[in-house]
Protein backbone atom coordinates (compact mmCIF):
# COMPACT_ATOMS: atom_id res chain seq x y z
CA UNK A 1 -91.32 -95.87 -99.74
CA UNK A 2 -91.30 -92.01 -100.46
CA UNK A 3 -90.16 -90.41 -103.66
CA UNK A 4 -89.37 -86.58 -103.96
CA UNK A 5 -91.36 -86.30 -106.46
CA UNK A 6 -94.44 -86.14 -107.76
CA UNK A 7 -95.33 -89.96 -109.78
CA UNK A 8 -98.70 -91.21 -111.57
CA UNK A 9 -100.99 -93.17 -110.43
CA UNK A 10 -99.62 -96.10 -112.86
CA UNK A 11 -95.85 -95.32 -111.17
CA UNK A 12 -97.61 -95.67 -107.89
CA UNK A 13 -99.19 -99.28 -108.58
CA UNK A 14 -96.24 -100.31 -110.59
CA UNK A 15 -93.46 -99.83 -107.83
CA UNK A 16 -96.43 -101.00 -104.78
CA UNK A 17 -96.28 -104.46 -107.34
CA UNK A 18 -92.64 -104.19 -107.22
CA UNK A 19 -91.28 -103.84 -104.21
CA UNK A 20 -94.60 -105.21 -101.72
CA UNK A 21 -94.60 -101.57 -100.15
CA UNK A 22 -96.76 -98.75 -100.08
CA UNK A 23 -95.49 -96.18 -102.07
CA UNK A 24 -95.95 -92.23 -101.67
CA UNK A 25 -94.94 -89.64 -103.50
CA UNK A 26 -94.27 -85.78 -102.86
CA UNK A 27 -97.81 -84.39 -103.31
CA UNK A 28 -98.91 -86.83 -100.86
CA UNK A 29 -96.59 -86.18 -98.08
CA UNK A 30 -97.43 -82.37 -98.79
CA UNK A 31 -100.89 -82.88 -98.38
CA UNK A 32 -100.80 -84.82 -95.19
CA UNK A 33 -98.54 -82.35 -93.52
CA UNK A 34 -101.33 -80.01 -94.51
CA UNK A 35 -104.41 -82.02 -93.30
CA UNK A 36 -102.32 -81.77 -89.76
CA UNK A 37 -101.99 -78.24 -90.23
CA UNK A 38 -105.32 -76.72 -90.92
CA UNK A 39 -107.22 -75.31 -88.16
CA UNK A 40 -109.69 -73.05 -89.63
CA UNK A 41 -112.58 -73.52 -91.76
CA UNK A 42 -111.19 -71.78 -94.63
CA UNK A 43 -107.63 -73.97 -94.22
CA UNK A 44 -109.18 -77.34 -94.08
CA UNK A 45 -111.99 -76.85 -96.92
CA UNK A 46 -108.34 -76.16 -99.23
CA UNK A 47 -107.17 -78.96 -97.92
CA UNK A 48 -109.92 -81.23 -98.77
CA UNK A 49 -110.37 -79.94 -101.93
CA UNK A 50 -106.71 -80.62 -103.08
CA UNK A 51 -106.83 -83.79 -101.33
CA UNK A 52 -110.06 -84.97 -103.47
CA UNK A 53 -108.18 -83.07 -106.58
CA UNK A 54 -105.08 -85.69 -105.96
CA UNK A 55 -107.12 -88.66 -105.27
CA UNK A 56 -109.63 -88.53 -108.06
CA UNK A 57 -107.14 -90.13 -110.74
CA UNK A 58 -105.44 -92.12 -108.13
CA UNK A 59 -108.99 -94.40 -107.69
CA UNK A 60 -108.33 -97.33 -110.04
CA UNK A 61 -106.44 -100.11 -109.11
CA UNK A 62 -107.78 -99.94 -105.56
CA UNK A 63 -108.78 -103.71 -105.64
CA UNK A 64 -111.29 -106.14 -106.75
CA UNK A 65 -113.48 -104.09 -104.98
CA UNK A 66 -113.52 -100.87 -106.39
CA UNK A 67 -114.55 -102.86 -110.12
CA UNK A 68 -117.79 -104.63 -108.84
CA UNK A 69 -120.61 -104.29 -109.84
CA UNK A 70 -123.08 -101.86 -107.87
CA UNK A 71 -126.68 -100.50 -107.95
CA UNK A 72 -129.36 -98.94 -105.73
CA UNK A 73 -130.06 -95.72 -104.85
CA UNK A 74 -127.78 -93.24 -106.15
CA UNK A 75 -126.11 -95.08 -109.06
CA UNK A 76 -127.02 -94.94 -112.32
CA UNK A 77 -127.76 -98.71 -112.50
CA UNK A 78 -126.77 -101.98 -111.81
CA UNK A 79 -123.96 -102.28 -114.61
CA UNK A 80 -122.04 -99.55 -112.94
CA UNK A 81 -118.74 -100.23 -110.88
CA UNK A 82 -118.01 -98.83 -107.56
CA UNK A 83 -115.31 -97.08 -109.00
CA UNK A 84 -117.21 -94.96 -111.40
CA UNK A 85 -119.94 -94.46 -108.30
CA UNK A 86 -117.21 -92.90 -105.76
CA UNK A 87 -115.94 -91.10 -108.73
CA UNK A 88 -119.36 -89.14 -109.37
CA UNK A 89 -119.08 -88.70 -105.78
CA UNK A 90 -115.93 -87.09 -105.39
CA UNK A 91 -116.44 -85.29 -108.48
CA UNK A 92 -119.63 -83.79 -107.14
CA UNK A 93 -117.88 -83.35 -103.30
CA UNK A 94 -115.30 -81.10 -105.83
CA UNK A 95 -117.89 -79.07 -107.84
CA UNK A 96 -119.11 -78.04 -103.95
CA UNK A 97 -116.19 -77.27 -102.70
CA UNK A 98 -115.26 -75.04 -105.82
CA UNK A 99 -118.22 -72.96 -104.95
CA UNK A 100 -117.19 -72.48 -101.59
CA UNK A 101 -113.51 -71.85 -102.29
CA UNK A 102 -115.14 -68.99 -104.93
CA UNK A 103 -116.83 -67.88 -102.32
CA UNK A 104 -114.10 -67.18 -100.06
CA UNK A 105 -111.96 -65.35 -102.66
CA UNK A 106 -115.14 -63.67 -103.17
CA UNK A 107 -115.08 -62.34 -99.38
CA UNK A 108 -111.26 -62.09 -99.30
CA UNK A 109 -111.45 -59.76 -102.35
CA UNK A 110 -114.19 -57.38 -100.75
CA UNK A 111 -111.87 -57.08 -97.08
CA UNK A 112 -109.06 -56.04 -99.66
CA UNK A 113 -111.19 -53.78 -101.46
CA UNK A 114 -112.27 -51.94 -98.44
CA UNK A 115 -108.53 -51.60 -96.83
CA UNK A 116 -107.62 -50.32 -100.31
CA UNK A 117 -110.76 -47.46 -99.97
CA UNK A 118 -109.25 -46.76 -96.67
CA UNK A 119 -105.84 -45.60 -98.57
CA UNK A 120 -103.90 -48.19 -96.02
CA UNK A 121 -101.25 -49.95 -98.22
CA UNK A 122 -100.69 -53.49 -97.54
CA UNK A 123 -97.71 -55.96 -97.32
CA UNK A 124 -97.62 -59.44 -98.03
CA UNK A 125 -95.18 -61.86 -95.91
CA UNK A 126 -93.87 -64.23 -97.95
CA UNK A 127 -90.82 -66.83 -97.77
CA UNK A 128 -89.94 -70.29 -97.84
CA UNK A 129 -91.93 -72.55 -95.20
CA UNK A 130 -90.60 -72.50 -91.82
CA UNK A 131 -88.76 -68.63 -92.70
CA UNK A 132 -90.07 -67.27 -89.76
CA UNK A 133 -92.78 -65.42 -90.97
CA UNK A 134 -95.66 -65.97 -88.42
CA UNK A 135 -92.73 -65.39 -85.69
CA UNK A 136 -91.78 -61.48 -87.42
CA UNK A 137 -95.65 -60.25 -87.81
CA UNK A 138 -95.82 -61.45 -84.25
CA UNK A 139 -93.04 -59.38 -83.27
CA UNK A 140 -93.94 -56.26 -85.34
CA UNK A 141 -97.26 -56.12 -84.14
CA UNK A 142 -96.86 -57.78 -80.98
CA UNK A 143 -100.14 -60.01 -82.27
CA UNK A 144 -100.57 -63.99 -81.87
CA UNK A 145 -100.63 -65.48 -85.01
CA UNK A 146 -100.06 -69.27 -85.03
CA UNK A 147 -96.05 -69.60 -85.30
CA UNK A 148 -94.49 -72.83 -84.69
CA UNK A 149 -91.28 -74.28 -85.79
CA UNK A 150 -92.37 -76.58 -88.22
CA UNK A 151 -93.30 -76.74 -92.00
CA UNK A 152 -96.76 -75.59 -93.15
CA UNK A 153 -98.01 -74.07 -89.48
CA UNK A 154 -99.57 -71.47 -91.10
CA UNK A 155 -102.15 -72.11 -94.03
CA UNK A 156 -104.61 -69.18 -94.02
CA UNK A 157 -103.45 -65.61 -94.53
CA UNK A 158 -103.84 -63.46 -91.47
CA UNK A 159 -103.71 -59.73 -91.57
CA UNK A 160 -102.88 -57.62 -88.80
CA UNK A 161 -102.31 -53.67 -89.10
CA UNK A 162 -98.69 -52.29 -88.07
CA UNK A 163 -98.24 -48.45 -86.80
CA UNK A 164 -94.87 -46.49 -87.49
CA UNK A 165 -94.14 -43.54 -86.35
CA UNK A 166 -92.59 -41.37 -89.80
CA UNK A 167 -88.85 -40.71 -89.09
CA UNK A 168 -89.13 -37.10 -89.96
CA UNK A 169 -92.65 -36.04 -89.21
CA UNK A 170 -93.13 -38.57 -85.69
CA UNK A 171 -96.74 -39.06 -87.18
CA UNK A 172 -98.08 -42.71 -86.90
CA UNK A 173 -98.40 -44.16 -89.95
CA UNK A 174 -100.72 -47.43 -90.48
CA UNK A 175 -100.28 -50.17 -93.01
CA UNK A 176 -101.22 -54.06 -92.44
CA UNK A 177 -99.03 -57.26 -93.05
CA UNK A 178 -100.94 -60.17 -94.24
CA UNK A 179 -99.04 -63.51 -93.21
CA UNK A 180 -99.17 -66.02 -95.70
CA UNK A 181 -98.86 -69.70 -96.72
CA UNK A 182 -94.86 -70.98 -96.99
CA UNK A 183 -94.10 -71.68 -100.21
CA UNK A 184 -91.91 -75.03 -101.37
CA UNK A 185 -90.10 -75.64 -104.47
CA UNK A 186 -92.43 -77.17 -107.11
CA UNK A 187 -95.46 -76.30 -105.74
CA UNK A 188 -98.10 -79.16 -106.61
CA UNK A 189 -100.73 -77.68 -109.13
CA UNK A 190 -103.81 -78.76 -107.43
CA UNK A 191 -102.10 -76.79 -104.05
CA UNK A 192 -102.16 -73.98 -106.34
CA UNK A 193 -105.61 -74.10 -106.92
CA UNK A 194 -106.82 -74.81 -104.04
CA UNK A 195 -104.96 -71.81 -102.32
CA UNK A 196 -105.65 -69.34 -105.13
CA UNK A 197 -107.65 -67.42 -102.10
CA UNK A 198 -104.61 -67.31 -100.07
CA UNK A 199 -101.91 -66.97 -102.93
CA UNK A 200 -104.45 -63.57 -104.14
CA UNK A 201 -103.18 -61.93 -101.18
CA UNK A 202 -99.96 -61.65 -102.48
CA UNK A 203 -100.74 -60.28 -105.97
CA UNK A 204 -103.49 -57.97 -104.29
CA UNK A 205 -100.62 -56.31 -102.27
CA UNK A 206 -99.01 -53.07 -102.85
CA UNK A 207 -95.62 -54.79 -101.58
CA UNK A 208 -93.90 -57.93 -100.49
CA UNK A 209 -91.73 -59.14 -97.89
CA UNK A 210 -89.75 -61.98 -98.79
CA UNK A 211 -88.44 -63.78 -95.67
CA UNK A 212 -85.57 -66.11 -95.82
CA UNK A 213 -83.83 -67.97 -93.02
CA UNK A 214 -80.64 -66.98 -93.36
CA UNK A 215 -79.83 -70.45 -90.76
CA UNK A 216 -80.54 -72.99 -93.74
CA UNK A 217 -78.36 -74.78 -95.23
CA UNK A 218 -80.29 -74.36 -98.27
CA UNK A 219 -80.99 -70.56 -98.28
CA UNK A 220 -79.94 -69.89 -101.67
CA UNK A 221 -82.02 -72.79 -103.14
CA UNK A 222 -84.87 -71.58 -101.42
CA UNK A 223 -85.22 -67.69 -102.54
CA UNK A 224 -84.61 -69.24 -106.07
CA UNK A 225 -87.37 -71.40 -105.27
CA UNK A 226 -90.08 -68.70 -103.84
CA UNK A 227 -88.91 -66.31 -106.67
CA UNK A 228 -89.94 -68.70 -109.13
CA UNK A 229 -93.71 -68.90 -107.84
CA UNK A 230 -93.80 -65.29 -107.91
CA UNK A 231 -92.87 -65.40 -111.25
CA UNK A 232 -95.73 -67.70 -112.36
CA UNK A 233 -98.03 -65.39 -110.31
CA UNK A 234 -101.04 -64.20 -113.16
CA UNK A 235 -100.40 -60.91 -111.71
CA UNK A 236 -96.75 -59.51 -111.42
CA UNK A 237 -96.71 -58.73 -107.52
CA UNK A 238 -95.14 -55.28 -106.43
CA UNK A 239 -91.64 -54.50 -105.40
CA UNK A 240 -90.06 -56.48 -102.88
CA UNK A 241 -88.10 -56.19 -99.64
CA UNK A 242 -85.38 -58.98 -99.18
CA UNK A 243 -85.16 -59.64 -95.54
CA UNK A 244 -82.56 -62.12 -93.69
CA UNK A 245 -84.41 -64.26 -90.68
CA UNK A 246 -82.74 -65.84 -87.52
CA UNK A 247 -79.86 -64.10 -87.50
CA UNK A 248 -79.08 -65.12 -84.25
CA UNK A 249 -78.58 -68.90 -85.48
CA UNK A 250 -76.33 -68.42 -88.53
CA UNK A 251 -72.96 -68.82 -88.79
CA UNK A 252 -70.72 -65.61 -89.52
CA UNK A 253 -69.05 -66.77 -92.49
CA UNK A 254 -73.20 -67.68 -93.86
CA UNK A 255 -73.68 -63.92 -93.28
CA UNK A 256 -70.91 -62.37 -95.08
CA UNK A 257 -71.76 -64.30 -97.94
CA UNK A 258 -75.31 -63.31 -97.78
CA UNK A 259 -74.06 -59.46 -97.03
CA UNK A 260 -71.90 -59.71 -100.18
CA UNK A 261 -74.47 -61.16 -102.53
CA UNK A 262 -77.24 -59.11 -101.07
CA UNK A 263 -75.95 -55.92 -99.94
CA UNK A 264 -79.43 -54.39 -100.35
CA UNK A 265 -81.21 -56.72 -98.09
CA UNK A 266 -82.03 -56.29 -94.31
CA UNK A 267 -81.15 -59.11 -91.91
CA UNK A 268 -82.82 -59.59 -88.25
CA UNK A 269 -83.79 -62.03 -85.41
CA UNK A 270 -87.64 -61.55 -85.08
CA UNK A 271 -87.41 -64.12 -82.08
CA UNK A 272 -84.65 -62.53 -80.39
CA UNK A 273 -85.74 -58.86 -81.75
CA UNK A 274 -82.87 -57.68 -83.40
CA UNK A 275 -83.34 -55.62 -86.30
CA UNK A 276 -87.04 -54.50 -86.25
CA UNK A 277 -86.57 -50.77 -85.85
CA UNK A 278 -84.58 -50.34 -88.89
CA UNK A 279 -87.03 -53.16 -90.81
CA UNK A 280 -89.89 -51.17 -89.66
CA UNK A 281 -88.75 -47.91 -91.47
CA UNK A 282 -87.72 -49.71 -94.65
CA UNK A 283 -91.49 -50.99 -94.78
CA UNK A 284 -92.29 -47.33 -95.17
CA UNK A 285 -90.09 -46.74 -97.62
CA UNK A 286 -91.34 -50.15 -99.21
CA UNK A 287 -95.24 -48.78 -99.28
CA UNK A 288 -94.01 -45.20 -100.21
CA UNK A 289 -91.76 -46.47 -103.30
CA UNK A 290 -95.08 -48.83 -104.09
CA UNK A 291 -97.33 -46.03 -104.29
CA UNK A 292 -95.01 -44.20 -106.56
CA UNK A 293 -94.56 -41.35 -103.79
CA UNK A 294 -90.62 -42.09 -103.33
């Protein structure tokens, strides 16, 4: 049985008693869909470390087992339970993971710092999972990013740099897009934590591009939903480019509406390529207005 939302770990044992079922709730669906996802080193040490975050207060009530007695080598004697010994241990499986997840924003922070010596100004993708995303950095700088249609497929933020020719000086003009992590609505805290590296790269940038797919059902629900985490962001991001995805897939009377209510934003196919010209020389307006030189 799976709940849409997010229950404790005395819900959990209460409605498993109940009903004779295992019972899961939002977070844990999440972070499954994640474990799947992660390919990289950086992707599954979040993973884990949310995982162990989740499953820490979930430990009790796992059976007569978990309350007998233990002792040996590496307990702290023979009147402790199991339960407090694969406690220390996940607590102490945390503390290292903590370090390395520092570690990595550490290294993230220096690669930003050095594209910000190098004057290039940098966009964030951002969107609702499944937006499309991966698919439009693909197609603006014909790159390979991992892009699948599916939730989650991408869970570590790749940068790649874009050139533009300037429409009134023809001059190439560099910048890099940095594909990021879909957001959901209610974001679980401990996925918040754990991808503080990744979610950095969207505060760190001089701009955003916020990706919807216009093809949802849902579409309004889910820029409501993304602006809301970039709300809650400890630093306020920079301005922001509204950009309609798969255009090619909505319906017409879907796009009036969306024309109506956004009249500012851009809307494209990044799989079927329609759009990207004019998209690319609003990004340079974007970076321009960013840096205060528009």
């Amino acid at each position: 049985m799976v709940f849409d939302r997010d229950l404790s770990p005395a819900q959990v044992r209460n409605l498993e008693a109940q009903v004779g079922v295992r019972v899961v709730d939002r977070t844990e669906v999440i972070l499954d869909i994640f474990a799947q996802r992660a390919r990289t080193g950086a992707g599954k040490l979040q993973v884990e470390l949310a995982q162990l975050e989740y499953q820490l207060p979930r430990l009790t009530g796992r059976g007569i087992a978990m309350s007998r007695l233990g002792g040996g080598i590496g307990t702290r004697g023979p009147g402790e339970t199991q339960l407090e010994t694969e406690r220390r241990a996940i607590q102490r499986r945390i503390a290292r993971l903590q370090r390395d997840v520092d570690q990595l924003q550490a290294h993230r922070a220096r690669l930003r710092q050095r594209r910000q010596q190098t004057e290039v100004p940098s966009v964030a993708v951002v969107g609702y999972t499944n937006a499309g995303k991966s698919t439009l950095v693909n197609a603006l700088t014909q790159s390979e990013v991992y892009a699948a249609d599916q939730l989650f497929a991408t869970l570590d933020p790749t940068t790649r740099r874009l050139a533009i020719a300037d429409p009134e000086t023809q001059a190439l003009r560099t910048l890099v897009l940095t594909d990021t992590v879909g957001f959901i609505r209610d974001l679980p805290p401990s996925l918040v934590d754990a991808f503080r590296a990744t979610l950095e790269e969207v505060t760190e940038a001089d701009a955003l591009l916020h990706v919807v797919d216009l093809s949802h059902p849902d579409w309004r629900h889910q820029i409501r939903a993304v602006m809301a985490i970039l709300a809650e962001m400890p630093i306020t991001p920079g301005p922001i480019l509204l950009v309609f995805n798969k255009l090619d897939q909505a319906e017409s009377d879907t796009l009036a509406i969306a024309q109506d209510e956004f009249p500012n934003a851009l809307f494209i196919s990044a799989q079927a390529r329609l759009g990207l010209g004019h998209l690319r020389a609003q990004l340079l307006q974007l970076v321009d207005y960013a840096s205060g030189g528009a």
